[in-house]
Protein backbone atom coordinates (compact mmCIF):
# COMPACT_ATOMS: atom_id res chain seq x y z
CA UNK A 1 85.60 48.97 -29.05
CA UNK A 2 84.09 45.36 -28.10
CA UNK A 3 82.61 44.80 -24.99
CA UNK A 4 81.52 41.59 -22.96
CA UNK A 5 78.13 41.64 -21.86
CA UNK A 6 76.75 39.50 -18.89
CA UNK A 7 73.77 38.56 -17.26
CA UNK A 8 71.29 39.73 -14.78
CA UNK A 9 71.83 39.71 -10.67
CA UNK A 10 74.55 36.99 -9.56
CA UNK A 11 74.77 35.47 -5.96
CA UNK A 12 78.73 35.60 -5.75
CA UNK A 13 79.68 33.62 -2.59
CA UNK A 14 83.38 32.98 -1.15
CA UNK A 15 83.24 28.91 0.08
CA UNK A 16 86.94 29.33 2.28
CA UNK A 17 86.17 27.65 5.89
CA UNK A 18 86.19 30.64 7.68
CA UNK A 19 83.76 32.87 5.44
CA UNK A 20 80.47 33.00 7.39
CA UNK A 21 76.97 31.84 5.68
CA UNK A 22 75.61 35.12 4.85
CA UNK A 23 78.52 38.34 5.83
CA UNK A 24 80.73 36.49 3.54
CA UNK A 25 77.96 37.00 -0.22
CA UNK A 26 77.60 39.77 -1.88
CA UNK A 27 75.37 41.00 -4.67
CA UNK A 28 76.53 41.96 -8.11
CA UNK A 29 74.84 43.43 -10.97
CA UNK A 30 75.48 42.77 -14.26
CA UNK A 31 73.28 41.98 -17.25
CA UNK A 32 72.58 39.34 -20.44
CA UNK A 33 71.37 35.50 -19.04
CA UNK A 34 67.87 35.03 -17.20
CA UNK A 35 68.51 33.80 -13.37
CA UNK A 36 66.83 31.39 -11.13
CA UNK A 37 67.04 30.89 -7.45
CA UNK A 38 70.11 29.37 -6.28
CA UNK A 39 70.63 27.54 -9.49
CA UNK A 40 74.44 26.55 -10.15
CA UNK A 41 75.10 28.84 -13.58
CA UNK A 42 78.96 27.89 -14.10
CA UNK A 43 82.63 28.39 -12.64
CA UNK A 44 84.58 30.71 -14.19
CA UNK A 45 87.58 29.88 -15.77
CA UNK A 46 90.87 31.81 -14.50
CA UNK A 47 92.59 31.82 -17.87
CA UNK A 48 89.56 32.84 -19.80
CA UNK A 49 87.61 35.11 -17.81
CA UNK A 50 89.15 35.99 -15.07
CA UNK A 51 88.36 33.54 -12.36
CA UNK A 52 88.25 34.92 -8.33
CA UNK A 53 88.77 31.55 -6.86
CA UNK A 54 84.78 31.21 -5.85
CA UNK A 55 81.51 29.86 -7.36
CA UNK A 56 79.28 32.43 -9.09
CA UNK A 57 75.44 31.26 -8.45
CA UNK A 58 72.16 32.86 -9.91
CA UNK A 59 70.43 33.99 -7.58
CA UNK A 60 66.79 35.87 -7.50
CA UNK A 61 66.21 38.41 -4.25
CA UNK A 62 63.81 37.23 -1.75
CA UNK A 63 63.48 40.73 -0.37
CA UNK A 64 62.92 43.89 -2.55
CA UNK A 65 66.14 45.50 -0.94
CA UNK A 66 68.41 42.23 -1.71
CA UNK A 67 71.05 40.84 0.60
CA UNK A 68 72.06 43.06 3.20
CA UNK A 69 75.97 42.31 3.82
CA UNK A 70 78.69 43.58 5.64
CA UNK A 71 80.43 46.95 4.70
CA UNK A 72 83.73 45.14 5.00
CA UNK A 73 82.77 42.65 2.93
CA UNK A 74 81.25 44.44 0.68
CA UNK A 75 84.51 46.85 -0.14
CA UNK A 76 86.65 43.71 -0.79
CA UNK A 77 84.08 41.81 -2.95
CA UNK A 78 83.52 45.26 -4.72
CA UNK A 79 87.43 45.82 -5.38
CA UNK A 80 87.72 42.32 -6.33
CA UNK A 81 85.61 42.49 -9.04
CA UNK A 82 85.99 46.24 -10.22
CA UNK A 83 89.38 44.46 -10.69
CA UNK A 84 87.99 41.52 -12.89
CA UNK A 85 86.06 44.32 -14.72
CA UNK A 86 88.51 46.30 -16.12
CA UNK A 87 90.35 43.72 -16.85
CA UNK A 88 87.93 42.69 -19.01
CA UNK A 89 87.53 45.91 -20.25
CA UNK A 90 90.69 46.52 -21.13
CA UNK A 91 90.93 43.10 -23.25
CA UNK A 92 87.58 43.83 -25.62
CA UNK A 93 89.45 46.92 -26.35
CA UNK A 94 90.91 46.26 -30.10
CA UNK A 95 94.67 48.36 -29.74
CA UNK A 96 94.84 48.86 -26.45
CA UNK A 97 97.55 46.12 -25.84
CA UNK A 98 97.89 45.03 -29.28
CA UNK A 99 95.51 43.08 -31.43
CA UNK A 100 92.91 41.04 -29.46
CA UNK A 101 93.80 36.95 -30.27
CA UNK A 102 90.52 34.88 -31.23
CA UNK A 103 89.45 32.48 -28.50
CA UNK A 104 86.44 30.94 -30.55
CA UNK A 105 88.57 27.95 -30.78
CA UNK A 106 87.91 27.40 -26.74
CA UNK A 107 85.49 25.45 -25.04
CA UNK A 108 83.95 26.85 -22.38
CA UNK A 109 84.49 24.87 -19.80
CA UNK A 110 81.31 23.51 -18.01
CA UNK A 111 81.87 22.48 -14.37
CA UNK A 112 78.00 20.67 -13.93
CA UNK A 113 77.47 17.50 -12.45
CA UNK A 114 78.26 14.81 -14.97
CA UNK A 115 75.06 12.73 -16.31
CA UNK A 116 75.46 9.56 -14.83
CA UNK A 117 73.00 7.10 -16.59
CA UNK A 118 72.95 3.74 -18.12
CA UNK A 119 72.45 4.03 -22.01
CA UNK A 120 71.42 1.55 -24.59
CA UNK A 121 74.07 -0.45 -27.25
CA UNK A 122 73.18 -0.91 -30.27
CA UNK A 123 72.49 -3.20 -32.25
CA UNK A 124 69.82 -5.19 -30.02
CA UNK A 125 70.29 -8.95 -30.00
CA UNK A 126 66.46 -9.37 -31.21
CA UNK A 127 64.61 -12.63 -32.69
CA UNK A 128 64.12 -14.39 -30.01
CA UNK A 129 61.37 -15.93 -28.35
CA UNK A 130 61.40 -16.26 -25.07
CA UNK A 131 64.35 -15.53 -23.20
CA UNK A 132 64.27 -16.21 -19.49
CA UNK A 133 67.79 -16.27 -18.91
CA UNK A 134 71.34 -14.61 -20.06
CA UNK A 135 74.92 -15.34 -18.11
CA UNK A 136 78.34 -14.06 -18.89
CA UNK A 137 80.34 -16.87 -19.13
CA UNK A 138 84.27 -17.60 -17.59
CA UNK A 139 84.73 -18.11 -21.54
CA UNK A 140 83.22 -14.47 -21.98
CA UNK A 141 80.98 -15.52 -24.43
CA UNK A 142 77.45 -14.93 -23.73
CA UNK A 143 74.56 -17.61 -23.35
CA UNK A 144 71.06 -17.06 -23.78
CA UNK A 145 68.78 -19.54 -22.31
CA UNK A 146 65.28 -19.52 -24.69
CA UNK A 147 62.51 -21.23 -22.86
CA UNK A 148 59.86 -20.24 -26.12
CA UNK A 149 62.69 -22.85 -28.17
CA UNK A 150 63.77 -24.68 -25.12
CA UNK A 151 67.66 -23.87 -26.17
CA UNK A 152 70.62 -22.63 -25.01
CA UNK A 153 72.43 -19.98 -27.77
CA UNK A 154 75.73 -19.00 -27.36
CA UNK A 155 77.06 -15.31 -28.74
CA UNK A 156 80.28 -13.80 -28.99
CA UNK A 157 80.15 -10.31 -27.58
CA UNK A 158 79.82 -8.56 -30.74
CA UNK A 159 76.65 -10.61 -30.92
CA UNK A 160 77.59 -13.12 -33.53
CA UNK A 161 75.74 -16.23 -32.99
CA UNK A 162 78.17 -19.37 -32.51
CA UNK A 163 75.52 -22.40 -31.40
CA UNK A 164 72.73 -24.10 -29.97
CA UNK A 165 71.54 -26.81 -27.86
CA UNK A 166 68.26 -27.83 -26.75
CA UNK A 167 67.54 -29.01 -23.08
CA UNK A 168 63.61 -29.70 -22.66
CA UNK A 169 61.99 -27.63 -19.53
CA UNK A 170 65.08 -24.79 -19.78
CA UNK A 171 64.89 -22.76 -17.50
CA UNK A 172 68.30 -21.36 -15.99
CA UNK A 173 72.06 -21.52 -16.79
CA UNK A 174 75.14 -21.18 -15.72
CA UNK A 175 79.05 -21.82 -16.40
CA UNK A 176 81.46 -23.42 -13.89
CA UNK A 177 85.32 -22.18 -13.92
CA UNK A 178 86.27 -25.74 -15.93
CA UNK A 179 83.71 -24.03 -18.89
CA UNK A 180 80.97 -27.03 -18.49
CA UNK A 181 77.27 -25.53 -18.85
CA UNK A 182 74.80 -26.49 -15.95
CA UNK A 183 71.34 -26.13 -17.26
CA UNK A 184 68.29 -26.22 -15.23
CA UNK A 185 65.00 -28.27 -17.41
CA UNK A 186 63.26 -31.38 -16.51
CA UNK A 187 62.91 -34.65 -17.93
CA UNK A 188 60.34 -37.28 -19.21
CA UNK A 189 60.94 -40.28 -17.11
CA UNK A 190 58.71 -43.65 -16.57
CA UNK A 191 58.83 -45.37 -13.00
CA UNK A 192 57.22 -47.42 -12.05
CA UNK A 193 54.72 -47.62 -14.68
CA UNK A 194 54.19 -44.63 -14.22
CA UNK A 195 54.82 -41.30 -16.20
CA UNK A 196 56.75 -38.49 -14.68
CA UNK A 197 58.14 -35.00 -15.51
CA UNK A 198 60.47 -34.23 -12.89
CA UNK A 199 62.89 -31.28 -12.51
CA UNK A 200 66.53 -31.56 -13.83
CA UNK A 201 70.22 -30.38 -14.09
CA UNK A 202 71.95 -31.34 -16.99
CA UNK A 203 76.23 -31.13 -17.36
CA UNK A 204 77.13 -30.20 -20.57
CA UNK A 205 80.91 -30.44 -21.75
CA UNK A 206 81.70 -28.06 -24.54
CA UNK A 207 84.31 -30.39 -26.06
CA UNK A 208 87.35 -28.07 -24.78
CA UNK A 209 90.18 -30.06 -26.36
CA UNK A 210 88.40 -30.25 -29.76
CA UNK A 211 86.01 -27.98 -31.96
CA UNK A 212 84.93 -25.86 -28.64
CA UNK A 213 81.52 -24.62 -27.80
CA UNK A 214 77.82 -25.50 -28.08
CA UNK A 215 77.85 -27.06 -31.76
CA UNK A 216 79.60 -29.69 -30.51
CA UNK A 217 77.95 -29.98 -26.75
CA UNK A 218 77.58 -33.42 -24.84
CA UNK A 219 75.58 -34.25 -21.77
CA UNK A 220 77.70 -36.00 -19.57
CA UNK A 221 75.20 -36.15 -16.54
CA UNK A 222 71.95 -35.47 -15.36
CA UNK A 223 70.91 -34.59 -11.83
CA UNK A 224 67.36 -35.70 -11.33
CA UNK A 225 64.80 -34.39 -8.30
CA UNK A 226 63.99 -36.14 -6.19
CA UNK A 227 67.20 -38.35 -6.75
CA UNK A 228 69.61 -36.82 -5.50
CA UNK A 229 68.56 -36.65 -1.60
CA UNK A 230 66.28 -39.71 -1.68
CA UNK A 231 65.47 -43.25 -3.74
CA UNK A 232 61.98 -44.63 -4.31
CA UNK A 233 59.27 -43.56 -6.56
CA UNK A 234 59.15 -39.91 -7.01
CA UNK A 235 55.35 -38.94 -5.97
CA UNK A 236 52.76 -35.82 -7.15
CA UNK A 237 54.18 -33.43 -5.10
CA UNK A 238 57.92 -34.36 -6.66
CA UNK A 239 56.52 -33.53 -9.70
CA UNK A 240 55.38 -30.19 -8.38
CA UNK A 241 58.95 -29.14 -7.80
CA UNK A 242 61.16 -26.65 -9.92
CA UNK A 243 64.68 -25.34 -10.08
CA UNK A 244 64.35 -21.48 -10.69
CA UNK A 245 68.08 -20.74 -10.25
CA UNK A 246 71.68 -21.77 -10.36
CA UNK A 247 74.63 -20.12 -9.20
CA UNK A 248 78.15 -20.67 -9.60
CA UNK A 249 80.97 -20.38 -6.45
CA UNK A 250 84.51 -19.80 -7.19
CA UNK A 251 85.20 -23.24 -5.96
CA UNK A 252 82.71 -24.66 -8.55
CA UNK A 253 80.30 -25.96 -5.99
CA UNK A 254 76.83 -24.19 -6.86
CA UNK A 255 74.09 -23.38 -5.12
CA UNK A 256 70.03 -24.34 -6.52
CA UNK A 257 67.40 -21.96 -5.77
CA UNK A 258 63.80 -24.73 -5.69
CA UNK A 259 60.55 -24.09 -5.14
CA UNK A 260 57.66 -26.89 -4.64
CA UNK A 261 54.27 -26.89 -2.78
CA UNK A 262 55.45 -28.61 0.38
CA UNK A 263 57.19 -26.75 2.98
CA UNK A 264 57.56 -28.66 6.16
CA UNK A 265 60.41 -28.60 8.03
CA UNK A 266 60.29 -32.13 9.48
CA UNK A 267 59.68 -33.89 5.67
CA UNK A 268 63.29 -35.64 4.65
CA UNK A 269 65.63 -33.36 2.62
CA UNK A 270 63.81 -30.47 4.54
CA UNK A 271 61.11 -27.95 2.85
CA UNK A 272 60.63 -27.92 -1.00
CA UNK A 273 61.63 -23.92 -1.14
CA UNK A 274 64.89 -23.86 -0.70
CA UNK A 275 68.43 -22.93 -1.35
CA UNK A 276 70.59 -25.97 -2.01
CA UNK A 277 74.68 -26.10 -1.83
CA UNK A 278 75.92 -29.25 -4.17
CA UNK A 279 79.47 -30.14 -4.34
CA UNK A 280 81.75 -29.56 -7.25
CA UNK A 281 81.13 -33.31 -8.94
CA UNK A 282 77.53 -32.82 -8.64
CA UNK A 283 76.40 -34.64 -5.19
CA UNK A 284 74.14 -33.41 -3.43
CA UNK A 285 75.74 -31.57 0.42
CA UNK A 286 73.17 -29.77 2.29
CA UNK A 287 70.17 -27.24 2.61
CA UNK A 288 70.75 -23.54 3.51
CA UNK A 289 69.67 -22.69 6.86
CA UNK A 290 69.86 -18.95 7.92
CA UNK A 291 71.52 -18.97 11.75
CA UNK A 292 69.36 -15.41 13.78
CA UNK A 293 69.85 -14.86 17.54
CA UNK A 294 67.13 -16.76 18.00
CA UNK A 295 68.72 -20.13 16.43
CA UNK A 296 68.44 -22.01 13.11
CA UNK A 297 65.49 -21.12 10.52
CA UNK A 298 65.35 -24.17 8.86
CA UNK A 299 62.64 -22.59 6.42
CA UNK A 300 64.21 -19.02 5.64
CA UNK A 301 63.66 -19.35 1.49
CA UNK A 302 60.04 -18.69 0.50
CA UNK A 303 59.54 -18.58 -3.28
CA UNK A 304 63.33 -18.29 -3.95
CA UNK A 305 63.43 -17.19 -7.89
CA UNK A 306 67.11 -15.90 -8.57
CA UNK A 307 70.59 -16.75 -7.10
CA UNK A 308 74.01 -15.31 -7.54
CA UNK A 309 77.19 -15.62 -5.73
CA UNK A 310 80.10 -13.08 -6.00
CA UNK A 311 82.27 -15.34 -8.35
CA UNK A 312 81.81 -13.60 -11.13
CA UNK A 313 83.92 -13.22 -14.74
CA UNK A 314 86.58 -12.53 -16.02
CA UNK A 315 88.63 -15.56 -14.89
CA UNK A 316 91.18 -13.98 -11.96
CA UNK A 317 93.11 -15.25 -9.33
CA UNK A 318 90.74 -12.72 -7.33
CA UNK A 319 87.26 -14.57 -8.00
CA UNK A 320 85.47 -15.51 -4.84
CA UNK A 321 85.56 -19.14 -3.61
CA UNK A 322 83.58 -18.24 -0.51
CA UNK A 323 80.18 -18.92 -0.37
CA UNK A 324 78.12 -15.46 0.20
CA UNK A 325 75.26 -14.99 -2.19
CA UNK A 326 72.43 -12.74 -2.86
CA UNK A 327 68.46 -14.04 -3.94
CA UNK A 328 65.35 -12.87 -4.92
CA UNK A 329 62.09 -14.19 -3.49
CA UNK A 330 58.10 -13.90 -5.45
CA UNK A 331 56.61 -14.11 -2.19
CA UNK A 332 53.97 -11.39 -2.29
CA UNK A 333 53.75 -10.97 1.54
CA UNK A 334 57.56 -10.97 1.47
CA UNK A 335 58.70 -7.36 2.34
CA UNK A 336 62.54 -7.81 1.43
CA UNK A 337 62.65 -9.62 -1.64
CA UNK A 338 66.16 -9.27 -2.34
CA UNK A 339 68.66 -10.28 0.31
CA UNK A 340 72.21 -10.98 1.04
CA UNK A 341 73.65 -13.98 2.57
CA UNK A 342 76.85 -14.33 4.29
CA UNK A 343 79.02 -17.69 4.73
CA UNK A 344 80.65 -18.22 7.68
CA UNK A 345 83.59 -20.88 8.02
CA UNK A 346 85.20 -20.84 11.72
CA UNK A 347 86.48 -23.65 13.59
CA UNK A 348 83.41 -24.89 14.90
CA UNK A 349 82.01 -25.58 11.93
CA UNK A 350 79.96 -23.44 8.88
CA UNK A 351 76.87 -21.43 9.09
CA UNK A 352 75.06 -18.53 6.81
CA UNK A 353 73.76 -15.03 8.74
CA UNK A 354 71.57 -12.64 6.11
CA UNK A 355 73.87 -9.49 5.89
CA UNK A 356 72.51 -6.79 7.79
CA UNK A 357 72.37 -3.53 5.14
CA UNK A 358 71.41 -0.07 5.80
CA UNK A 359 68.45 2.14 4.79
CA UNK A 360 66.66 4.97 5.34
CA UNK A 361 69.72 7.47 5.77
CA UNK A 362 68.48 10.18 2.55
CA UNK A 363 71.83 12.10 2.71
CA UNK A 364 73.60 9.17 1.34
CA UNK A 365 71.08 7.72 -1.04
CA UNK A 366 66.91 8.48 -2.14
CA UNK A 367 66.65 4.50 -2.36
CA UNK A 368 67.85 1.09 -0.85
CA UNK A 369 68.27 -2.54 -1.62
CA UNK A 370 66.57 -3.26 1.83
CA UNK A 371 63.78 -0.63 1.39
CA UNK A 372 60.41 -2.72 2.31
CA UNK A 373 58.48 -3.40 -0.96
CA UNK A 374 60.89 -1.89 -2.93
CA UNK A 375 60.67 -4.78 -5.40
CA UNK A 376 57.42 -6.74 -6.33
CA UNK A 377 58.42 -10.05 -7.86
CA UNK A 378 62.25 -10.14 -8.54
CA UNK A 379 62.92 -12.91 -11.18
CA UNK A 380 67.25 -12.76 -11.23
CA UNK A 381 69.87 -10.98 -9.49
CA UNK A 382 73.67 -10.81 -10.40
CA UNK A 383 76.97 -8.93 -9.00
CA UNK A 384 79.32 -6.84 -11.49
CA UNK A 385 82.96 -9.04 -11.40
CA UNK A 386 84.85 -6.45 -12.33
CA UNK A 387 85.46 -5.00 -8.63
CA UNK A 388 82.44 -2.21 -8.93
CA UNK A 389 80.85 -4.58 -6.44
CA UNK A 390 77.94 -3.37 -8.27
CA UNK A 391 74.33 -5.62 -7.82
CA UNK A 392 71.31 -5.81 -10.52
CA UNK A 393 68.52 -6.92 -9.97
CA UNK A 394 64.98 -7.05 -12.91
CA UNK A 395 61.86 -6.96 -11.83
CA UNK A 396 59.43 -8.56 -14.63
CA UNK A 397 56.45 -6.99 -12.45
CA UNK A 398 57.74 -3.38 -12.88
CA UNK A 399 59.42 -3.90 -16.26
CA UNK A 400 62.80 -2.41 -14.27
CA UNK A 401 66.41 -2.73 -13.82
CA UNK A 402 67.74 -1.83 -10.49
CA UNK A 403 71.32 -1.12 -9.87
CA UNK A 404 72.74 -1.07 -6.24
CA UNK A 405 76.45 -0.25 -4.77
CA UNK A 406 77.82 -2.66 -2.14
CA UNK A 407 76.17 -0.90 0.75
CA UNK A 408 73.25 -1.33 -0.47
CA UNK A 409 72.78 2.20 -1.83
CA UNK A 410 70.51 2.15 -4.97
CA UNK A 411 72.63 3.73 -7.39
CA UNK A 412 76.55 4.55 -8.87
CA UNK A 413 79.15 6.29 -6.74
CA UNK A 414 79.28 10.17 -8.37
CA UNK A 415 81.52 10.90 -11.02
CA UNK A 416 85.00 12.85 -9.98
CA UNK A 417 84.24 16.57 -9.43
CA UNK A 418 80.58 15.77 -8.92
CA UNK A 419 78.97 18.67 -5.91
CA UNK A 420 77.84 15.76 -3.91
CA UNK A 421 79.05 12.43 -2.39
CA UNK A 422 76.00 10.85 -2.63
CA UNK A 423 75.01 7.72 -4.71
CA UNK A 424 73.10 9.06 -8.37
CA UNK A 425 69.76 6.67 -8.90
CA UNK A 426 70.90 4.70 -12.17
CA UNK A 427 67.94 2.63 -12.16
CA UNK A 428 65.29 2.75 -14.94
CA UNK A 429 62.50 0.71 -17.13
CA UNK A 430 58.84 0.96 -17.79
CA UNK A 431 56.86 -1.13 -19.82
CA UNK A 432 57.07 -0.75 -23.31
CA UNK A 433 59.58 -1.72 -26.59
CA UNK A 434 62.07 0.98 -26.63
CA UNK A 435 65.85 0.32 -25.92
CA UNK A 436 65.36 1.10 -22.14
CA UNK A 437 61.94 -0.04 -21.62
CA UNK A 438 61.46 -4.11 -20.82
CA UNK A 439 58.32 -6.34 -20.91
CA UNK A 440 58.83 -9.14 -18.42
CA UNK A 441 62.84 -8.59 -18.04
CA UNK A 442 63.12 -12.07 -16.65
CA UNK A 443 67.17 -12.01 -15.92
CA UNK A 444 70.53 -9.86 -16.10
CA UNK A 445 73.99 -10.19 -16.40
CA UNK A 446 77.23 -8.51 -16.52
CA UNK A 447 80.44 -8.23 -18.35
CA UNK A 448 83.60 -5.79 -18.99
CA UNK A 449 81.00 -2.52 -17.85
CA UNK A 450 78.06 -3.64 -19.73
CA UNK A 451 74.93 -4.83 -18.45
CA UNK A 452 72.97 -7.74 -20.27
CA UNK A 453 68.87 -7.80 -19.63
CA UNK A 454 66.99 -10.63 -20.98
CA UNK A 455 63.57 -8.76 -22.25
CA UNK A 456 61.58 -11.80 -23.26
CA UNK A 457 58.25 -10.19 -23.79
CA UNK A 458 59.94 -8.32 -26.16
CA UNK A 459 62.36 -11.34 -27.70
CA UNK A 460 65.22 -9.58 -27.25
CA UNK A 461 69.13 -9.08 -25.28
CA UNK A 462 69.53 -5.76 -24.16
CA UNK A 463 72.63 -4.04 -23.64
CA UNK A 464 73.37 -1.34 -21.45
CA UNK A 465 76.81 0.71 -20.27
CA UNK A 466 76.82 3.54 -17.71
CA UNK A 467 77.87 6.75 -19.28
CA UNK A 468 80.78 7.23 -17.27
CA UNK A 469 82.36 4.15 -18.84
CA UNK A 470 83.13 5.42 -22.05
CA UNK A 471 86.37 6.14 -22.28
């Protein structure tokens, strides 16, 4: 005769909504696994071995006499499973009902929470130099912007290289929904007598009735600082300035993310850091100003590095045309370096309020977007298009990838099943070369559930998918 052997002391506890905490357990014996204290072993399967309807926990007595339950109780949770034992019994019997059918064929079902993680793809998109910026484009084909070659690469997603184009000074990208490139470099210029370097933002057409894509690339404008707002001689200070970031609206107006050394309110075109909104044909239509109960802050943007909007691919009648965007600011004394912006169209006219986010509350997430200091100097941000609502953000200072839900939660809703509602921590990093550690991750995008980091200490595209988006 065969018999089934368990393990040590189980904490068997009935979770109906009328049991009561601690008259409702009861202590079984039986013997074969090692316990710990309250430490989720399994759920028994009803078809296999004889299920009761509850969760069976390992538990370890605090108290040399155990738990001390009621006689009540007790009888019924004793009947109950002097029932499931014989039963149990009687089926390692060989005979006793007739020959005893194999079951090593069955898995045994495990009921843990799922691991929820992102996870590296392979093969790495490696031999570069230095790559400071990746988008997914309304094309879906991936661009790579390589300051270390000052070029733009373009990839299928397989990773198949399909061209290249070189814009001096690159330093960000991005597609509009008509498939032109808008690259962010600078350009050589004499004025004057006088030699210049001055930040610009080159239009590229991608020849889209012909032999499409970067191979056969033509600039059909540049957008030159200080130009754009103002005519004269551009001056030191001009020269000073950068574009850090570019971001697409659904609309195909785009928003600039510039940073320069002077930051007055009162100086024409308003303060060097800033966020400025340029219209779909490239003219220049205003700065950002934040609106707060107590008025206009004509200055909000210190240090802005990286700028996204929600009009993100796949192409969809569903993209965003409104204006709401998320940045990143290097400004050490800054305390929330990532933020969320909201536009606001009414009849009296436009305005943008920051989005007010929550944090603190530990039962629904351990971290938060607007956590002070949570970041140290943010370099890009992007949102997921896919209708995760989903928000990354790399910091090049802690070699990390951070991964927010719409809230503002850090972290990924829990899998179906999972014990808890609350968001699982996704985020990860640390300096090094393996496929989930980053030196300098400088930007990030995202495309059909995978997640694109531009490691350019390393040289290298990494790609990442969250385990519970294999299918």
């Amino acid at each position: 005769m065969k018999h089934t052997h368990f393990a040590t002391e189980f904490f068997y506890k009935n979770e109906s909504e009328d049991s009561h905490p601690v008259r409702d357990e009861i202590l079984v014996e039986i013997h074969g696994f090692l316990s710990s204290p309250r430490q989720n072993l399994r759920r028994y399967d009803a078809k296999s071995d004889g299920n009761l309807g509850d969760e069976i926990f390992c538990y370890q007595h605090s108290t040399p006499n155990g738990v001390f339950l009621s006689r009540e109780i007790f009888y019924r949770k004793a009947l109950h499973f002097a029932i499931l034992f014989l039963t149990l019994f009687m089926w390692g019997c060989e005979g006793f009902w007739g020959k005893k059918t194999p079951t090593d064929f069955l898995d045994e079902p495990v009921f843990d929470d799922r691991t929820v993680a992102y996870v590296p793809i392979q093969p790495v998109w490696d031999g570069l130099a230095y790559p400071i910026d990746v988008i997914a484009g309304w094309d879906e084909l991936i661009y790579v912007a390589d300051q270390g070659t000052e070029e733009i690469i373009s990839f299928d997603q397989a990773g198949n290289e399909l061209g290249r184009f070189t814009i001096p000074g690159l330093r960000a990208i991005a597609q509009d929904r008509r498939l032109d490139i808008l690259a962010l470099g600078t350009i050589d210029t004499t004025i004057s007598n006088t030699e210049f370097t001055l930040p610009t933002i080159y239009r590229l057409n991608l020849d889209k009735t012909g032999n499409y894509g970067l191979k056969s690339a033509r600039i059909t404008k540049k957008i030159i600082h200080p130009f754009y707002f103002k005519s004269g001689t551009p001056t030191v200070s001009d020269e000073a300035v950068s574009f850090n970031g570019i971001a697409m609206i659904g609309n195909n107006r785009y928003y600039i993310a510039r940073n320069g050394p002077s930051n007055s309110i009162f100086q024409f075109g308003g303060p060097d850091d800033a966020v400025l909104l340029f219209r779909d044909n490239d003219e220049f239509e205003t700065p950002v100003f934040i609106s707060t109960n107590l008025g206009l802050i004509r200055d909000y943007f210190k240090k802005p590095q990286g700028i996204a909007t929600r009009a993100q691919p796949p192409q969809s009648p569903a993209v965003s045309t409104r204006g709401d965007f998320a940045f990143t600011s290097i400004l050490e004394s800054n305390v929330l370096k990532v933020q969320q912006v909201q536009f606001i169209e009414t009849d009296f006219g436009i305005s943008y309020v920051v989005e007010n986010l929550p944090a603190g509350d530990t039962s629904k997430a351990d971290r938060f977007l607007y956590e002070p200091n949570r970041f140290s100097a943010p370099a890009d941000v992007t949102f997921s298009g896919d209708g995760t609502n989903y928000l990354f953000v790399v910091d090049p200072a802690k070699d990390s990838l951070f991964q927010f839900n719409s809230a503002g939660y850090e972290g990924v809703n829990p899998p179906a099943g999972a014990s808890s509602s609350k968001v699982i921590l996704a985020s990860f990093g640390g300096t090094g070369a393996s496929l989930t550690q980053f030196r300098e991750p400088r930007a990030v995008a995202y495309l059909d559930k995978i997640v694109y980091v531009a490691d350019a200490g390393n040289g290298r595209i990494l790609r990442f998918k969250l385990t519970t988006d294999f299918e």
